[in-house]
C-alpha atoms as a PDB file:
ATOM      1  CA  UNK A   1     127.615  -6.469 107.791  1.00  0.00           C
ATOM      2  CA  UNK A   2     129.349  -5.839 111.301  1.00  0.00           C
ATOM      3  CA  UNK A   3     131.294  -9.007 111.775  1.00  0.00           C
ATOM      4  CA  UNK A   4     133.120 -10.264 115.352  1.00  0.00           C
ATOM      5  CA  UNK A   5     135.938 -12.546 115.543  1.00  0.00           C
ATOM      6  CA  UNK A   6     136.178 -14.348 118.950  1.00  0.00           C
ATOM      7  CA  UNK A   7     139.997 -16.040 119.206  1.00  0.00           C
ATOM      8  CA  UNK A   8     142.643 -17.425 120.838  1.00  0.00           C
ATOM      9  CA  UNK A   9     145.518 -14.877 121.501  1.00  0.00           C
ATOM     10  CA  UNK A  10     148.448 -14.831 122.805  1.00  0.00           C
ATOM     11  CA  UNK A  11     149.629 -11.116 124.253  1.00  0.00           C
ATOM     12  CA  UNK A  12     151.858 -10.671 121.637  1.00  0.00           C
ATOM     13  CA  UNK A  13     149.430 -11.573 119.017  1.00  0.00           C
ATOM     14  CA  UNK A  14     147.244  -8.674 120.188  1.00  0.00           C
ATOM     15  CA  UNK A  15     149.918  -5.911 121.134  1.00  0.00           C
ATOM     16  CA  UNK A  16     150.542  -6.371 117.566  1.00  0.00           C
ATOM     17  CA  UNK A  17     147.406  -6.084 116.275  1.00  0.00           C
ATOM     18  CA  UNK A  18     147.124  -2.658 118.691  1.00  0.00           C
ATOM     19  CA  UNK A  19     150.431  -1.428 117.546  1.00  0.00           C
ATOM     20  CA  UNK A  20     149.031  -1.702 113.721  1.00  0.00           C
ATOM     21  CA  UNK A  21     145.692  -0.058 115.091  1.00  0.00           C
ATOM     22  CA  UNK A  22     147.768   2.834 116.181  1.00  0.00           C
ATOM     23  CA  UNK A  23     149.354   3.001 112.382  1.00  0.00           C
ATOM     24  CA  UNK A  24     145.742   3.403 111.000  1.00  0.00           C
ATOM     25  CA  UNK A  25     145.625  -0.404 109.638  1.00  0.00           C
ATOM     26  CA  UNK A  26     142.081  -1.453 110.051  1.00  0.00           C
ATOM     27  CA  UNK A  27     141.885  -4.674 112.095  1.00  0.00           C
ATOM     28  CA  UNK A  28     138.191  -6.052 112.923  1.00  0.00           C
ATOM     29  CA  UNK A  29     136.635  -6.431 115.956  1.00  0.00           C
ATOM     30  CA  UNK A  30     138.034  -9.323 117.559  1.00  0.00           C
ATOM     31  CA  UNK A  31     137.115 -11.030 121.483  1.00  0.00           C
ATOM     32  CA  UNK A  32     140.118 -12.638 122.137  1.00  0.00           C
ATOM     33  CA  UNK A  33     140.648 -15.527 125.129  1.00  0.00           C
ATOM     34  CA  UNK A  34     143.497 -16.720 126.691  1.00  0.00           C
ATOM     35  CA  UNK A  35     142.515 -20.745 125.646  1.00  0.00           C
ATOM     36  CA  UNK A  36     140.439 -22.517 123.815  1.00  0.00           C
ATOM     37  CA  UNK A  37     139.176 -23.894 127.852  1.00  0.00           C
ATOM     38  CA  UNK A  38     138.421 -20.140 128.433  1.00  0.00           C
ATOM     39  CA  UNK A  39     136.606 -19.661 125.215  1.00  0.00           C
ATOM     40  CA  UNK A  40     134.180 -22.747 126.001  1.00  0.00           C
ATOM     41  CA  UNK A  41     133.577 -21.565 129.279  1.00  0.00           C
ATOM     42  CA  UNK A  42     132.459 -18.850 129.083  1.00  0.00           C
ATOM     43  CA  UNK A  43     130.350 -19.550 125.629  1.00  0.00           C
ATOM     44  CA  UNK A  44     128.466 -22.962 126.763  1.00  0.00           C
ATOM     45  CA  UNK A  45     125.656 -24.401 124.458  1.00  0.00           C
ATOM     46  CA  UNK A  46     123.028 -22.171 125.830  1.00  0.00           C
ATOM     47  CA  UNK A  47     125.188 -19.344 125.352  1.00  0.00           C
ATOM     48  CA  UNK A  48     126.283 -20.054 121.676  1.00  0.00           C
ATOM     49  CA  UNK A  49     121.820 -20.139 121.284  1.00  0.00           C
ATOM     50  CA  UNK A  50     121.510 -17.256 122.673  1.00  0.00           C
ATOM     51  CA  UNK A  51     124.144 -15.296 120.819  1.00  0.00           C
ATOM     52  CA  UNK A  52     122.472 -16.705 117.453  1.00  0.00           C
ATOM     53  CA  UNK A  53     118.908 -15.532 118.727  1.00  0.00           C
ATOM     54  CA  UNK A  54     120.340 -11.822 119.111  1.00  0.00           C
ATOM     55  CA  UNK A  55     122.875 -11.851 116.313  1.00  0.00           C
ATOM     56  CA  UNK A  56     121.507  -9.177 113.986  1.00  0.00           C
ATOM     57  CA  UNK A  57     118.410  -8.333 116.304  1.00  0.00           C
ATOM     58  CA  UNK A  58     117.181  -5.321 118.190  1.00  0.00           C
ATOM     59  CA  UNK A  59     118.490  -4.790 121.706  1.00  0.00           C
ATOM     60  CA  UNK A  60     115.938  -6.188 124.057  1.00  0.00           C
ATOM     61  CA  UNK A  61     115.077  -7.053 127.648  1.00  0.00           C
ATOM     62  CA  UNK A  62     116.564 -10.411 129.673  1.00  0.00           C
ATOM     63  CA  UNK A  63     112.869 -11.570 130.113  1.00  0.00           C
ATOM     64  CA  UNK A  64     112.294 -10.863 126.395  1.00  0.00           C
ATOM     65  CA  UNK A  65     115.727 -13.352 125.468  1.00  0.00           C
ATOM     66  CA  UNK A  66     114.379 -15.889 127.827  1.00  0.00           C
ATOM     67  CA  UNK A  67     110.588 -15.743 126.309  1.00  0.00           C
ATOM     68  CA  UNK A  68     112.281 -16.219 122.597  1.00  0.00           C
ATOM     69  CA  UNK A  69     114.146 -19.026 124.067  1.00  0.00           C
ATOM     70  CA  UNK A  70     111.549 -20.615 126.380  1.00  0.00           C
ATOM     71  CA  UNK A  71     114.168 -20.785 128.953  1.00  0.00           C
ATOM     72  CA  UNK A  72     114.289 -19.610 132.597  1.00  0.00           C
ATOM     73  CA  UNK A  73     114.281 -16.012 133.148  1.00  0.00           C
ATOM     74  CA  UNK A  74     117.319 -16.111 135.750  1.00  0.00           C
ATOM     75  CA  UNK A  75     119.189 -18.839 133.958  1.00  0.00           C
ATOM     76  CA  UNK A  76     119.072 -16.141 130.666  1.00  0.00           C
ATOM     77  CA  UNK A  77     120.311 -13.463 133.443  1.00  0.00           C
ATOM     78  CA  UNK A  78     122.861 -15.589 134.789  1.00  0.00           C
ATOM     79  CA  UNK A  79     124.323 -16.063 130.784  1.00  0.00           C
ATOM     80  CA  UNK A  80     124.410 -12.343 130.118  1.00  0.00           C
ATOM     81  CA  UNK A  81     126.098 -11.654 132.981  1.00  0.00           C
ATOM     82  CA  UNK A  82     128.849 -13.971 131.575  1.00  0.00           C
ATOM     83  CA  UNK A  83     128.764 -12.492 128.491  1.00  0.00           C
ATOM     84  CA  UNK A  84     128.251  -8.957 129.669  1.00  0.00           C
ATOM     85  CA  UNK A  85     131.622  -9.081 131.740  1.00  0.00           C
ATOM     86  CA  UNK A  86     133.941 -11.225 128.456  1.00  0.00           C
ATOM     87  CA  UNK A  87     132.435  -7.824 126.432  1.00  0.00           C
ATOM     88  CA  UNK A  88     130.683 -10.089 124.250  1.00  0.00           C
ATOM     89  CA  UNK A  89     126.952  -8.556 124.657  1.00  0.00           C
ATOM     90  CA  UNK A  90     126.657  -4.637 125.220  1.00  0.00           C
ATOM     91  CA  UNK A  91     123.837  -2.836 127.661  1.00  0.00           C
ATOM     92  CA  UNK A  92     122.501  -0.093 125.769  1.00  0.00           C
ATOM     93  CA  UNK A  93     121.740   3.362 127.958  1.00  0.00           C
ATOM     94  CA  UNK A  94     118.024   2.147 128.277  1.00  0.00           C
ATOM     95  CA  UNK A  95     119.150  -1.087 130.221  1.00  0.00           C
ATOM     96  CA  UNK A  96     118.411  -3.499 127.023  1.00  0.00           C
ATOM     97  CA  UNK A  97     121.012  -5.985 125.806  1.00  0.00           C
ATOM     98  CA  UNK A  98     122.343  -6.497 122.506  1.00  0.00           C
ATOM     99  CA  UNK A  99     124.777  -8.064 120.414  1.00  0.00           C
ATOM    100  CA  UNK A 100     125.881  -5.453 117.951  1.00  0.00           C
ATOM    101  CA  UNK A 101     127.105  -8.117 115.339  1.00  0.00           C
ATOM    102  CA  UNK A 102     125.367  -9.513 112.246  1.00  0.00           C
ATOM    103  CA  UNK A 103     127.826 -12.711 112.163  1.00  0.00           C
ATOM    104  CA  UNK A 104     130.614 -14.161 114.443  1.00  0.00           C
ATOM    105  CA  UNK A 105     133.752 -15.907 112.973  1.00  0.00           C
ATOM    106  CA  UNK A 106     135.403 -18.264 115.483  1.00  0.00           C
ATOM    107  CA  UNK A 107     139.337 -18.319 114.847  1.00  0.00           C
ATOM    108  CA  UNK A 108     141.969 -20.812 116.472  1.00  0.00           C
ATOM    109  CA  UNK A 109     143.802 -23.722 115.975  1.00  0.00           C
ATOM    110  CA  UNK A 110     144.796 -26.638 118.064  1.00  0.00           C
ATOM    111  CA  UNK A 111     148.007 -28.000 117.665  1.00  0.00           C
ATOM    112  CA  UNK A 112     149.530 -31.324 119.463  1.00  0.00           C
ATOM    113  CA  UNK A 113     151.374 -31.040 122.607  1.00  0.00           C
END
């Protein structure tokens, strides 16, 4: 099962995770965000639905997402752009989009000021 964590990070947090990369030290597949206001952004609602419709499933067309969904065809477009440009949803070489995950972990913790 291919697995994505999406995170908050600090730079550190993920020049160390690199650095142990380097050493051979598996690591994941992590999407990390600068804040948990970043993260919510760019995932809204809609987003987090349409993630779960393609989690696991074939690449496929923007029309085809927005069929599934019974949503707006340019409203879907406007989402995958979003997602497209964090790197959360691929473009395959035939155009099709995909999210090349099974399951998504969400990791971070809110502390108080």
């Amino acid at each position: 099962m291919r697995t994505v964590t999406l995170e908050i990070a600090s730079r550190e947090t993920i020049n160390r995770r690199l650095l142990r990369a380097f050493d051979n030290e598996a690591q994941g597949t992590f999407i990390s965000f600068e804040s948990p206001e970043l993260l919510f952004k760019v995932i809204s609602g809609k987003r987090w639905d349409l993630l779960k419709l393609m989690m696991g499933a074939e690449p496929m067309t923007i029309r085809e997402a927005a069929r599934r969904m019974e949503r707006d065809v340019k409203a879907v477009h406007t989402d995958v752009q979003v997602l497209l440009k964090a790197g959360i949803l691929q473009k395959t070489d035939k155009g099709l989009i995909v999210f090349p995950f099974d399951a998504m972990r969400v990791n971070f913790l809110l502390k108080a000021a």
